[in-house]
Protein backbone atom coordinates (compact mmCIF):
# COMPACT_ATOMS: atom_id res chain seq x y z
CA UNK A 1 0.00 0.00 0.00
CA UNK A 2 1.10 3.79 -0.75
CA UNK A 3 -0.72 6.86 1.12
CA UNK A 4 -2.88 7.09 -1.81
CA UNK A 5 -4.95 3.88 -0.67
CA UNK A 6 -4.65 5.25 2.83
CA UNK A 7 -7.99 6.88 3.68
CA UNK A 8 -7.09 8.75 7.19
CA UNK A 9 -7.14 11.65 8.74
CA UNK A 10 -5.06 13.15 11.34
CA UNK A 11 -2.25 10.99 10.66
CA UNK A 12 0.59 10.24 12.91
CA UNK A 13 3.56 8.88 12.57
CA UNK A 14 6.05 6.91 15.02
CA UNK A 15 9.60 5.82 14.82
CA UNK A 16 11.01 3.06 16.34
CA UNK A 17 13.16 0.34 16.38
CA UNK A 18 14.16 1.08 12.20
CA UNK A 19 10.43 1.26 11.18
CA UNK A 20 7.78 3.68 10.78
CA UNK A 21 4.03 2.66 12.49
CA UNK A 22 1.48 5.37 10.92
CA UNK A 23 -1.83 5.79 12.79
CA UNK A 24 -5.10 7.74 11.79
CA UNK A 25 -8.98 8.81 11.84
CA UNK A 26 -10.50 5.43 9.65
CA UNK A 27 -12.08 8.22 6.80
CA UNK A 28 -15.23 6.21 6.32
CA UNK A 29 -15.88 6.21 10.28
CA UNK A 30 -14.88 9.29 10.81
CA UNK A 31 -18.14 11.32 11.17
CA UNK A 32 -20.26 7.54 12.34
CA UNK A 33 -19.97 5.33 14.97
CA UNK A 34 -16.41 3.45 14.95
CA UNK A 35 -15.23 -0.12 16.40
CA UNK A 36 -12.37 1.08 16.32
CA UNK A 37 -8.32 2.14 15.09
CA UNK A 38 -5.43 0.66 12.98
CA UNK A 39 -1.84 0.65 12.54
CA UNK A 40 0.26 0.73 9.16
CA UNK A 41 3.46 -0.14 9.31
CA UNK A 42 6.63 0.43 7.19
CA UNK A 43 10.55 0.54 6.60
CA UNK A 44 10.67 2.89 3.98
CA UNK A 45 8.06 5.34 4.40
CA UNK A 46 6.22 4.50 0.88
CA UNK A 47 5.63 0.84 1.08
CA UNK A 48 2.96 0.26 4.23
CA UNK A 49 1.28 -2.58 5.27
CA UNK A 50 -1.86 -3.75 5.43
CA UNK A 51 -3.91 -2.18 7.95
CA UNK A 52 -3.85 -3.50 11.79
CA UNK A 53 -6.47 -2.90 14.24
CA UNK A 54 -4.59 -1.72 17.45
CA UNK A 55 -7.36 -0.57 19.29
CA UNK A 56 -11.02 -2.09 19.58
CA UNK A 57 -13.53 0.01 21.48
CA UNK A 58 -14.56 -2.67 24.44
CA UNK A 59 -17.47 -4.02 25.17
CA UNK A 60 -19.49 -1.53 27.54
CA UNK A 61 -17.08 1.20 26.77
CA UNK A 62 -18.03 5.20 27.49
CA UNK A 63 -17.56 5.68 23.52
CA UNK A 64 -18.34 4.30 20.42
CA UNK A 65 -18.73 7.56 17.83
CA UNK A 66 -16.27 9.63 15.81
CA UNK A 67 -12.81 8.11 17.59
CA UNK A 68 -10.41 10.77 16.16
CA UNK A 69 -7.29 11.37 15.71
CA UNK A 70 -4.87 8.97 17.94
CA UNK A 71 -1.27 9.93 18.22
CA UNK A 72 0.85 7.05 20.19
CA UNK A 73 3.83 8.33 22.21
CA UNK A 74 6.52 5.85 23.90
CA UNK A 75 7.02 7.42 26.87
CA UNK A 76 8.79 5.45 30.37
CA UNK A 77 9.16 1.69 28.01
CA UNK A 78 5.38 1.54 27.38
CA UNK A 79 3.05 3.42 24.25
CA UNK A 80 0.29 5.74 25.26
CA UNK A 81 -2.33 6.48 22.46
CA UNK A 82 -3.87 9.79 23.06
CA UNK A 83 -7.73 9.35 21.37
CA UNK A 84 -10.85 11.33 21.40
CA UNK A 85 -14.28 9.81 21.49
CA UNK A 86 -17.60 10.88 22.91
CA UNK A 87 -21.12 9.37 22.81
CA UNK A 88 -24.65 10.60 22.46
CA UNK A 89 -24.91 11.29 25.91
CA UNK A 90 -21.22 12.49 26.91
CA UNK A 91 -19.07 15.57 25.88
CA UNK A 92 -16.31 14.62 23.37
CA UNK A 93 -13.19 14.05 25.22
CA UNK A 94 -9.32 12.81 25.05
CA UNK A 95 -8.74 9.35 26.64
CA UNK A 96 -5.02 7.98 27.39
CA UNK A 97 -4.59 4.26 26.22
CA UNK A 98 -1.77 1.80 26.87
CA UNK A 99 0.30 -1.11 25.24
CA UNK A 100 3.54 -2.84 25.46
CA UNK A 101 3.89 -2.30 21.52
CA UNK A 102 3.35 0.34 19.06
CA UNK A 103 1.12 -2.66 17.27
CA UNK A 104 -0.84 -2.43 19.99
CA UNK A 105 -3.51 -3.94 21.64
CA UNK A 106 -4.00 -0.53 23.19
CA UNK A 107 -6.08 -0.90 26.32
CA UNK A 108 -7.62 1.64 28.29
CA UNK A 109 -5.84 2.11 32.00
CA UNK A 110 -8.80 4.25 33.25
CA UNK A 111 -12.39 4.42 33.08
CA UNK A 112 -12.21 7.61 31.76
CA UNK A 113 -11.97 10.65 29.21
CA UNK A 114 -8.77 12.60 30.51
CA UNK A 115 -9.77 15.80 29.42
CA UNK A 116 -12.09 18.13 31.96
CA UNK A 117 -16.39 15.84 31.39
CA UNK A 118 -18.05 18.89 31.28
CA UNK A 119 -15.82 20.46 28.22
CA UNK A 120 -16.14 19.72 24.57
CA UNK A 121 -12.77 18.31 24.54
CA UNK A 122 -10.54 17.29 21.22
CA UNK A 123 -7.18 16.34 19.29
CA UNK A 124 -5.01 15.59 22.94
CA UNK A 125 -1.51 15.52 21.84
CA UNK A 126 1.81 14.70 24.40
CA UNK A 127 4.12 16.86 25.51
CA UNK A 128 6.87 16.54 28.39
CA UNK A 129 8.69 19.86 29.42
CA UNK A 130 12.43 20.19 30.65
CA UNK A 131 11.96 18.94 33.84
CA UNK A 132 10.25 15.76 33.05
CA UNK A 133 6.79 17.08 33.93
CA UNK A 134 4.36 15.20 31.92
CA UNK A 135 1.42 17.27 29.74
CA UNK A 136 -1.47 16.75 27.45
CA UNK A 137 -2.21 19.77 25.09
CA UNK A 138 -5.98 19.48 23.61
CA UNK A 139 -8.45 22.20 22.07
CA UNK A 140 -11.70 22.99 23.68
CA UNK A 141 -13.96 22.77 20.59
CA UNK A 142 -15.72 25.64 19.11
CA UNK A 143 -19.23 24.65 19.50
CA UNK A 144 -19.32 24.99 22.77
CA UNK A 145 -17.16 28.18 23.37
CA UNK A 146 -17.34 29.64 19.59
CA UNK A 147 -13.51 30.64 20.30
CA UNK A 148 -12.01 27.78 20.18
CA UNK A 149 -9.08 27.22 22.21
CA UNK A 150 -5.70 25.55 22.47
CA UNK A 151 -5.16 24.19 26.39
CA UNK A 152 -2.76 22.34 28.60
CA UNK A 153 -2.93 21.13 31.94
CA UNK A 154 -0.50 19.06 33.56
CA UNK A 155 -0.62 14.93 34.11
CA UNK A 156 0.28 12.89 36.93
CA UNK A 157 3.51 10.98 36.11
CA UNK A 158 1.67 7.59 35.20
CA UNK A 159 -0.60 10.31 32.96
CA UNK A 160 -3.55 8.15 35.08
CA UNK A 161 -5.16 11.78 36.23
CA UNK A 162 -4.68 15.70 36.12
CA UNK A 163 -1.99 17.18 38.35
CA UNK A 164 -3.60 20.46 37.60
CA UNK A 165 -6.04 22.75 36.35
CA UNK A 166 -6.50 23.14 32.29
CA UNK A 167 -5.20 26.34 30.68
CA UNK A 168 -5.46 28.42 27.57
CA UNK A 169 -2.49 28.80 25.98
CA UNK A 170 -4.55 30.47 23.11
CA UNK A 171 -7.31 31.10 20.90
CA UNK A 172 -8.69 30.56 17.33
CA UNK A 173 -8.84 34.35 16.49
CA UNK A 174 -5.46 35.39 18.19
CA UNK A 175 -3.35 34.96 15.37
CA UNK A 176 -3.19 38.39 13.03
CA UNK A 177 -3.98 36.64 9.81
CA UNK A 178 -7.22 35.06 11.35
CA UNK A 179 -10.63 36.25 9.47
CA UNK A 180 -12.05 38.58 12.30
CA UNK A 181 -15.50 38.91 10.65
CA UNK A 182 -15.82 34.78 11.57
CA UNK A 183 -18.46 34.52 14.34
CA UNK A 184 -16.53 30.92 15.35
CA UNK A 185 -12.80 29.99 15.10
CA UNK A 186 -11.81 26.62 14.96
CA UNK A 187 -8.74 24.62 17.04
CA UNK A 188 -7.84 21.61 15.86
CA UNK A 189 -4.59 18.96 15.83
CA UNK A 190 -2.01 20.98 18.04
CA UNK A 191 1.11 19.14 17.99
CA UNK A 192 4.70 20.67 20.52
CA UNK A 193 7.78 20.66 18.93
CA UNK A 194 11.16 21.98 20.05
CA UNK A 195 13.34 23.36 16.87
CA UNK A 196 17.30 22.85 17.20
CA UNK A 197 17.66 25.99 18.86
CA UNK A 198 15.77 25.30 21.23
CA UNK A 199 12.10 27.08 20.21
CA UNK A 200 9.21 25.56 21.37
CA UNK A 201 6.80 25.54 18.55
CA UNK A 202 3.03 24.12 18.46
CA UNK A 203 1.76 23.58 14.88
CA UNK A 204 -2.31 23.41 14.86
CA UNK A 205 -4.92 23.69 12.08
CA UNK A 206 -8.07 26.05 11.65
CA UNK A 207 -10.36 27.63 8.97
CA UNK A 208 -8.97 30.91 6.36
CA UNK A 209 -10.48 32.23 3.80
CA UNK A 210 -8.04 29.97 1.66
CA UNK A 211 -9.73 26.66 3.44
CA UNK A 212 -8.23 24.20 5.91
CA UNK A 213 -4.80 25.22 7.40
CA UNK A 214 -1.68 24.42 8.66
CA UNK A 215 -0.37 26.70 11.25
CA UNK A 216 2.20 27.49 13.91
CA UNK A 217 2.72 29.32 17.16
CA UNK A 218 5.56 29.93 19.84
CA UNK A 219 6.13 30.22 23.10
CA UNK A 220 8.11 33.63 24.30
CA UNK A 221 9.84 31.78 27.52
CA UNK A 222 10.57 28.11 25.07
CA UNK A 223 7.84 26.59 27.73
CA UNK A 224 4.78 25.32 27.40
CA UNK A 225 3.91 28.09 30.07
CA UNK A 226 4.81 30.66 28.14
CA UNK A 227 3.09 33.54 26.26
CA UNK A 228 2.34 32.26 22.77
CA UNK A 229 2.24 33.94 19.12
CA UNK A 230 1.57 33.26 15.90
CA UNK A 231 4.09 32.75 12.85
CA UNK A 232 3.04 32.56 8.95
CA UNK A 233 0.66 29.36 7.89
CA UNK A 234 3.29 26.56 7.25
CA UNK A 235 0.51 25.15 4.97
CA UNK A 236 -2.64 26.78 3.35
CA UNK A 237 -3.76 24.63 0.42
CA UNK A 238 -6.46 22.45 1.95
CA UNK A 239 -4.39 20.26 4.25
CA UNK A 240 -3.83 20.00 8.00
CA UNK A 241 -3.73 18.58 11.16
CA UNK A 242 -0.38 17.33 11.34
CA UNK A 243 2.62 16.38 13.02
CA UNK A 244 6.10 16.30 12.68
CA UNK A 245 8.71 13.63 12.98
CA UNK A 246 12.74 12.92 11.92
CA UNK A 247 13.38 9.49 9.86
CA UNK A 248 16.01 7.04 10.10
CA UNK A 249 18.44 9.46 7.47
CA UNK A 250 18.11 12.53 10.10
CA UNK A 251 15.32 14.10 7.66
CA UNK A 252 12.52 16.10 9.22
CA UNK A 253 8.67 15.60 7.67
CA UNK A 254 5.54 17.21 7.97
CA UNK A 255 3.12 14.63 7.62
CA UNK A 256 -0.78 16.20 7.49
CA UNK A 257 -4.11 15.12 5.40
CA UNK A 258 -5.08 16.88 2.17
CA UNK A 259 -7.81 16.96 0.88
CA UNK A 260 -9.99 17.97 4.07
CA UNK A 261 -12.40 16.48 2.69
CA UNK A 262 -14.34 13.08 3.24
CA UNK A 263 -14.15 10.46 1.53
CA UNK A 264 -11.02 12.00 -0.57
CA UNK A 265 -8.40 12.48 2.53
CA UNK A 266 -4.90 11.52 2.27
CA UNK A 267 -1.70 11.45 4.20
CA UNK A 268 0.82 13.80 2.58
CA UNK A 269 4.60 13.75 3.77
CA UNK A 270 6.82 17.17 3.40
CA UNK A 271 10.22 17.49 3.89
CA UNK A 272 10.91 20.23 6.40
CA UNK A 273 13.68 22.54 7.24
CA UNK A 274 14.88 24.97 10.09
CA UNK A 275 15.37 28.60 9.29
CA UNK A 276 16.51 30.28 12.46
CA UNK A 277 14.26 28.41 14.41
CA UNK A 278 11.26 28.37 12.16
CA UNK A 279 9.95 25.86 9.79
CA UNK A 280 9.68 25.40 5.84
CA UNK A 281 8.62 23.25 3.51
CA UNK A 282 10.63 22.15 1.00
C-alpha cells in the first residue's frame, strides 16, 4: 500500500526500532460510529502494510462515535495512544490508552476521558517539558465556546489523572492573519515541537479564507507556560492537522491530510527545514 490507498485523517507517525508505524482517523468512520483504530506499518516510508487494528472500542465502553485522531507516544518503556471519542450522551473528550507495543492492543488504564467531562474536549496531543513534567495539550472545541481554544494542563507521572487545572495557551482568532468577521474559530490537531535551537513551537490547524490550514505558534519563555504567538501558515492549500517527525536518514517531515475532505483524505509527507528556528517546507 502507498498513502494514496490510505484513507485517514489526522495521521501520525512513530519511529522506532528502524520502522515507521502510521496511525489515523479510519475516513469512512470518521463522522459515524467506529469499532475502532489501525496501525500501518513500514521501513521505507512508501511501502505500508496492510492495515492492523490496534485498538477495539470494548465491550461496555463510554464511547463508540467519531474516535479521532490517535497519536501514540513511547514514553517510560510503554506506548500511550492519546484518542478522542464521545457518545450521544457524553461531551467529546481525550482518553489515554496503553500497550507494550506500538502494534498495539491498546487498552484503556482508566475508566475515563482525561480531558475536563463537562468540556467539549478534542485532538489531545503529548508533551513533556524540561523537567520531566508530563502534559497533554488538547483544544476545547468551538461549539461549545465559539472561540475555540488551544489548552494544557498538567498529568500525573503515570498520565492516570490531572496534576492540575487546564489552561489556555490560546485562541482561534489570536493569530493576526485570522478572518475577524468569523463569528466561530476553529482549534484543531495541536502538535509541541522543540526546533534545534531550542524554540518551542506548536503547529495546529483552523479555517482561512483559503480553506483548511496548517499553522504554527511559539512560546516567548521556550515553555509550554509561556506567552504564545503566531508565525506565517506553514501550509494553506487544503491540508492539516499534522505532526512532525525525523526518519532514520536525520530528515525532518511534515506529515498532514489533504484533501480535508471526506471520503477523498490523504496522508501527505513534506520534507521540512529549520530557518533560524522556524519551519519550511521544501
Amino acid at each position: 500500500m502507498t498513502f494514496k490507498d490510505i484513507n485517514i485523517r489526522d495521521p501520525f507517525v512513530l519511529t522506532y526500532e528502524g520502522r515507521y508505524y502510521l496511525y489515523g482517523t479510519r475516513g469512512e468512520t470518521a463522522w459515524t460510529s467506529a469499532e475502532g483504530l489501525d496501525v500501518y506499518v513500514s521501513d521505507d516510508m512508501e511501502n505500508w502494510s496492510e492495515p492492523h487494528e490496534c485498538f477495539s472500542v470494548p465491550e461496555n465502553f463510554w464511547a463508540d462515535k467519531e474516535i479521532w485522531a490517535p497519536e501514540v507516544h513511547r514514553y517510560n518503556d510503554c506506548f500511550y495512544m492519546f484518542v478522542s471519542l464521545r457518545s450521544e450522551n457524553r461531551c467529546r473528550g481525550t482518553q489515554i490508552l496503553k500497550s507494550q507495543s506500538p502494534m498495539g492492543p491498546f487498552l484503556p488504564f482508566t475508566d475515563d476521558a482525561i480531558t475536563p467531562p463537562d468540556w467539549q474536549s478534542l485532538d489531545g496531543t503529548f508533551y513533556v517539558d524540561k523537567n520531566g513534567e508530563p502534559y497533554i495539550v488538547f483544544c476545547r472545541e468551538w461549539v461549545q465556546v465559539k472561540d475555540g481554544q488551544i489548552c494544557a494542563m498538567k498529568l500525573t507521572k503515570d498520565l492516570s489523572a490531572p496534576a492540575g487545572e487546564p489552561w489556555i495557551l490560546f485562541k482561534g482568532s489570536d493569530p493576526d492573519w485570522a478572518d475577524k468577521s468569523r463569528e466561530t474559530f476553529i482549534t484543531d490537531g495541536p502538535f509541541v515541537y522543540r526546533t534545534e535551537c531550542g524554540r518551542l513551537l506548536l503547529i495546529w490547524s483552523t479555517f482561512t479564507p483559503t480553506g483548511y490550514v496548517q499553522a504554527v505558534a511559539s512560546s516567548d519563555n521556550g515553555e509550554i507556560d509561556g506567552n504564545w504567538s503566531h508565525d506565517d501558515l506553514l501550509f494553506e492549500k487544503d491540508g492539516g492537522h499534522g505532526m512532525i517527525f525525523e526518519d532514520y536518514n536525520g530528515v525532518k517531515h511534515l506529515v498532514l491530510h489533504s484533501p480535508n475532505e471526506n471520503p477523498k483524505e490523504r496522508p501527505v509527507l513534506f520534507d521540512l527545514t529549520e530557518e533560524n528556528g522556524k519551519l519550511k517546507l521544501i
